[in-house]
Protein backbone atom coordinates (compact mmCIF):
# COMPACT_ATOMS: atom_id res chain seq x y z
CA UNK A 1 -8.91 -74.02 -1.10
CA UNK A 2 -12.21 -75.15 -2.26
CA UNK A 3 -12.55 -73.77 -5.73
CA UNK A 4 -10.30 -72.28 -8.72
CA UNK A 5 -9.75 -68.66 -8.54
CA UNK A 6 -12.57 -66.87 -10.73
CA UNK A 7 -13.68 -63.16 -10.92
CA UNK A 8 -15.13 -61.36 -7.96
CA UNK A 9 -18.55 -60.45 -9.36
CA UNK A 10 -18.73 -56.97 -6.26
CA UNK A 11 -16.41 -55.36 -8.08
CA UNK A 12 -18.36 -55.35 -11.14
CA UNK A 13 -21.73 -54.07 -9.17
CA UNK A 14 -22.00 -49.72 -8.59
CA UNK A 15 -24.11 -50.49 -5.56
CA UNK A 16 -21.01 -53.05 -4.11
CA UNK A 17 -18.89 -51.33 -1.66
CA UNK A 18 -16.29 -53.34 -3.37
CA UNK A 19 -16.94 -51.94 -6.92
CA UNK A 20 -14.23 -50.98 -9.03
CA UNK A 21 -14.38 -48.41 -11.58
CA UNK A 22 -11.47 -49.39 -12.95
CA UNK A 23 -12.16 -53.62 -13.51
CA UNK A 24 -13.79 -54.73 -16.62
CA UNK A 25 -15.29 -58.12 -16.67
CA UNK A 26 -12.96 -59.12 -19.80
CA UNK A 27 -10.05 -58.04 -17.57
CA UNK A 28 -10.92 -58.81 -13.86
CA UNK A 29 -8.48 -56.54 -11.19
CA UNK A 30 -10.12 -59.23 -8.11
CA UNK A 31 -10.08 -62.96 -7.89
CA UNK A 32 -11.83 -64.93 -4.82
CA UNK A 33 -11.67 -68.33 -3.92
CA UNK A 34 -13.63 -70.57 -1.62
CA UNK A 35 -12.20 -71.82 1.59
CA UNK A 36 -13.29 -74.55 3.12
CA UNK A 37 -12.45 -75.26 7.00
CA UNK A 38 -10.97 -79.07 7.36
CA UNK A 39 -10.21 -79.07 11.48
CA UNK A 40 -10.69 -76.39 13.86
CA UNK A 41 -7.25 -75.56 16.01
CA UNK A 42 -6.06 -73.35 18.38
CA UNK A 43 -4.15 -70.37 17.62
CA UNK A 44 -0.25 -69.94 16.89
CA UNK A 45 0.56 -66.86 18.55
CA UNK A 46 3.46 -64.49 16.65
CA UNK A 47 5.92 -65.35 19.68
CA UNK A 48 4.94 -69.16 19.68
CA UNK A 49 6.01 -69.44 15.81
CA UNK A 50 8.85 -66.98 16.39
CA UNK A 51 10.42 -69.01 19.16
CA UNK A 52 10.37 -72.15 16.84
CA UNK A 53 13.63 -72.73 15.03
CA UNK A 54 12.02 -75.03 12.42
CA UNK A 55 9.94 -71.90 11.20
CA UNK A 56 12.94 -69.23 10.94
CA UNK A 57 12.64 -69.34 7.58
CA UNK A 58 8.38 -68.96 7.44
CA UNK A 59 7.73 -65.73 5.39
CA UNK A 60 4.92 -63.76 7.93
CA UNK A 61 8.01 -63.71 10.29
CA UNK A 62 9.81 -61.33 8.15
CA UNK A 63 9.44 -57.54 8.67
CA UNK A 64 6.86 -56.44 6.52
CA UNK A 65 5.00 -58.84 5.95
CA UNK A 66 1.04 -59.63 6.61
CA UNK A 67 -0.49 -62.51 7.49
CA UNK A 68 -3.48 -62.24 5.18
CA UNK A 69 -1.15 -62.54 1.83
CA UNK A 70 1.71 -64.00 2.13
CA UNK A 71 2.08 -67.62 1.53
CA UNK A 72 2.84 -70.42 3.74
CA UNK A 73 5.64 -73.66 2.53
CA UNK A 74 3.96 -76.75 2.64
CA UNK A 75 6.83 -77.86 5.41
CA UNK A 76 5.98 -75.08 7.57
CA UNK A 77 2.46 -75.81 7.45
CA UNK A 78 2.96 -79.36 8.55
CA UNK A 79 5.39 -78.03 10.64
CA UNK A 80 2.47 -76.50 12.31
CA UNK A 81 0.09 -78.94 12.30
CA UNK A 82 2.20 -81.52 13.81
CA UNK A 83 2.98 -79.29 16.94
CA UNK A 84 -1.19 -78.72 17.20
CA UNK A 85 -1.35 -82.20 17.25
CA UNK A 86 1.17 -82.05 20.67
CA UNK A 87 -0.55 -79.49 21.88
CA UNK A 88 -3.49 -80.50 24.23
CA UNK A 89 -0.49 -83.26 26.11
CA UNK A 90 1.55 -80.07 27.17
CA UNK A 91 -1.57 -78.33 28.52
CA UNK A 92 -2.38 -80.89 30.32
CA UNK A 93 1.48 -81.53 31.49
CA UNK A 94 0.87 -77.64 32.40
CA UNK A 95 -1.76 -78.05 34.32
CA UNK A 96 -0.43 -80.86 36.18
CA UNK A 97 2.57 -79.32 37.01
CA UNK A 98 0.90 -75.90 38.38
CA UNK A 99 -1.20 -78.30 40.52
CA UNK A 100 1.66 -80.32 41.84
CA UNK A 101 3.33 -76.77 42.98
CA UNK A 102 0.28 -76.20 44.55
CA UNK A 103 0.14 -78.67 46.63
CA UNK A 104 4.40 -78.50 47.68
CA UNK A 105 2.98 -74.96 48.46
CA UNK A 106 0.09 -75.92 50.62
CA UNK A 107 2.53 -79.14 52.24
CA UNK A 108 4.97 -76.20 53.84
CA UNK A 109 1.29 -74.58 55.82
CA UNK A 110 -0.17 -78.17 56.52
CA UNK A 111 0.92 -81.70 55.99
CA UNK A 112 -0.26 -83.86 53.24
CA UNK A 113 0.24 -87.10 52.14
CA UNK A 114 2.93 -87.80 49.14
CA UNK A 115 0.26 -89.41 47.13
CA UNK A 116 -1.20 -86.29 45.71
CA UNK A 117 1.83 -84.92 44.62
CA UNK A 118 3.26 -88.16 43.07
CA UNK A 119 0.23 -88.56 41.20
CA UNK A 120 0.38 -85.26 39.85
CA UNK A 121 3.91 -85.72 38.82
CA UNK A 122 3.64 -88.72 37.37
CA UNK A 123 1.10 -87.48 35.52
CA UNK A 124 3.08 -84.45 34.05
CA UNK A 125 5.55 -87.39 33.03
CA UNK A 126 3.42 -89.02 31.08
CA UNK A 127 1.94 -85.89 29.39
CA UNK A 128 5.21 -85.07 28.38
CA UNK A 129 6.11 -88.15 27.19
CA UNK A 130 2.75 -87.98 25.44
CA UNK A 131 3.24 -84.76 23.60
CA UNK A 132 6.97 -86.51 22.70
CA UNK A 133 5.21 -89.64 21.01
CA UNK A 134 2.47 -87.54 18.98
CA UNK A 135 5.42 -84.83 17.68
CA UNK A 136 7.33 -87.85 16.55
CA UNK A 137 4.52 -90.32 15.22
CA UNK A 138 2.19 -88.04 13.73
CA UNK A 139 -1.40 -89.10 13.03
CA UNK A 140 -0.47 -88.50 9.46
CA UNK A 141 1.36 -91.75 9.29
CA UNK A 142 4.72 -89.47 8.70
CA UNK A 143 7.58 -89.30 11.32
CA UNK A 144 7.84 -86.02 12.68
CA UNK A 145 10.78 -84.04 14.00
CA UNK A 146 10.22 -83.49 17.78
CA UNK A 147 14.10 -82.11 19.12
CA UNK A 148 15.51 -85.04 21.17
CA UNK A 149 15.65 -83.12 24.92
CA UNK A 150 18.62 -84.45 26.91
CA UNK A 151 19.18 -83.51 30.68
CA UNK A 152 21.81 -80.76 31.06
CA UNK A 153 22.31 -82.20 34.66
CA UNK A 154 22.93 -85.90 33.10
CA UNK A 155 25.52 -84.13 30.30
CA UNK A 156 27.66 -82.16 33.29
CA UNK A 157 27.77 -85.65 35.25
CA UNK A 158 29.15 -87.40 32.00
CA UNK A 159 26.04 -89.64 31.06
């Protein structure tokens, strides 16, 4: 927020379509505040945040509740933030990997060289490691709390 809270001056005005009979200006019914936009992200869908187990306990997620007014913690928001931050790495490791099954794909109608599909899996390796170093090292300065992943194949062999 960019300002204090301080009376909303339409719903003192008859010609406002936000005037309100019953708000006097020595006892205000609407308060406004100025925003101010620090960084531009993408959206968090509903199912993104709901699939998050760090943000179980984030408010909007409960039935009945809207978006517009109810509050956010201050760890869910950097919660948020910090997977934003991730976020472009695992497009990208997206995009690499869709491209690498492309080209297996078009390998079983004509052959091509391993060198294009290397490249783009090394590539989704690194993005992935990528997205791993900016959850846990945020540009904040603060340590973050990316989920370690471990290899269910490594865990049935007994590593």
């Amino acid at each position: 927020m960019a300002s204090a809270a301080r009376p909303d001056p339409t719903q003192f005005d008859p010609g406002s379509p936000y005037f309100d009979v019953a708000s006097r200006p020595e006892a205000p019914r609407w308060l406004l505040v100025d925003v101010q936009v620090l960084r531009k992200t993408r959206k968090l869908t509903l199912p993104e945040l709901r699939a998050d187990p760090a943000l179980a306990g984030l408010r909007v997620l409960h039935k009945g509740n809207r978006l517009s007014i109810t509050p956010v913690e201050p760890g869910h928001w950097r919660h948020m933030l910090q997977r934003l931050e991730a976020a472009p790495a695992h497009v990208c490791r997206t995009v690499a990997r869709r491209a690498e099954r492309t080209v297996v794909a078009l390998d079983k109608e004509e052959a091509i060289k391993d060198a294009p599909r290397q490249y783009l899996n090394r590539l989704s390796d690194l993005m992935f490691v990528l997205a791993r170093v900016l959850n846990r090292h945020r540009t904040d300065g603060a340590t973050g709390d990316d989920v370690c992943w471990k290899s269910e194949h490594l865990a049935r062999a007994g590593n």
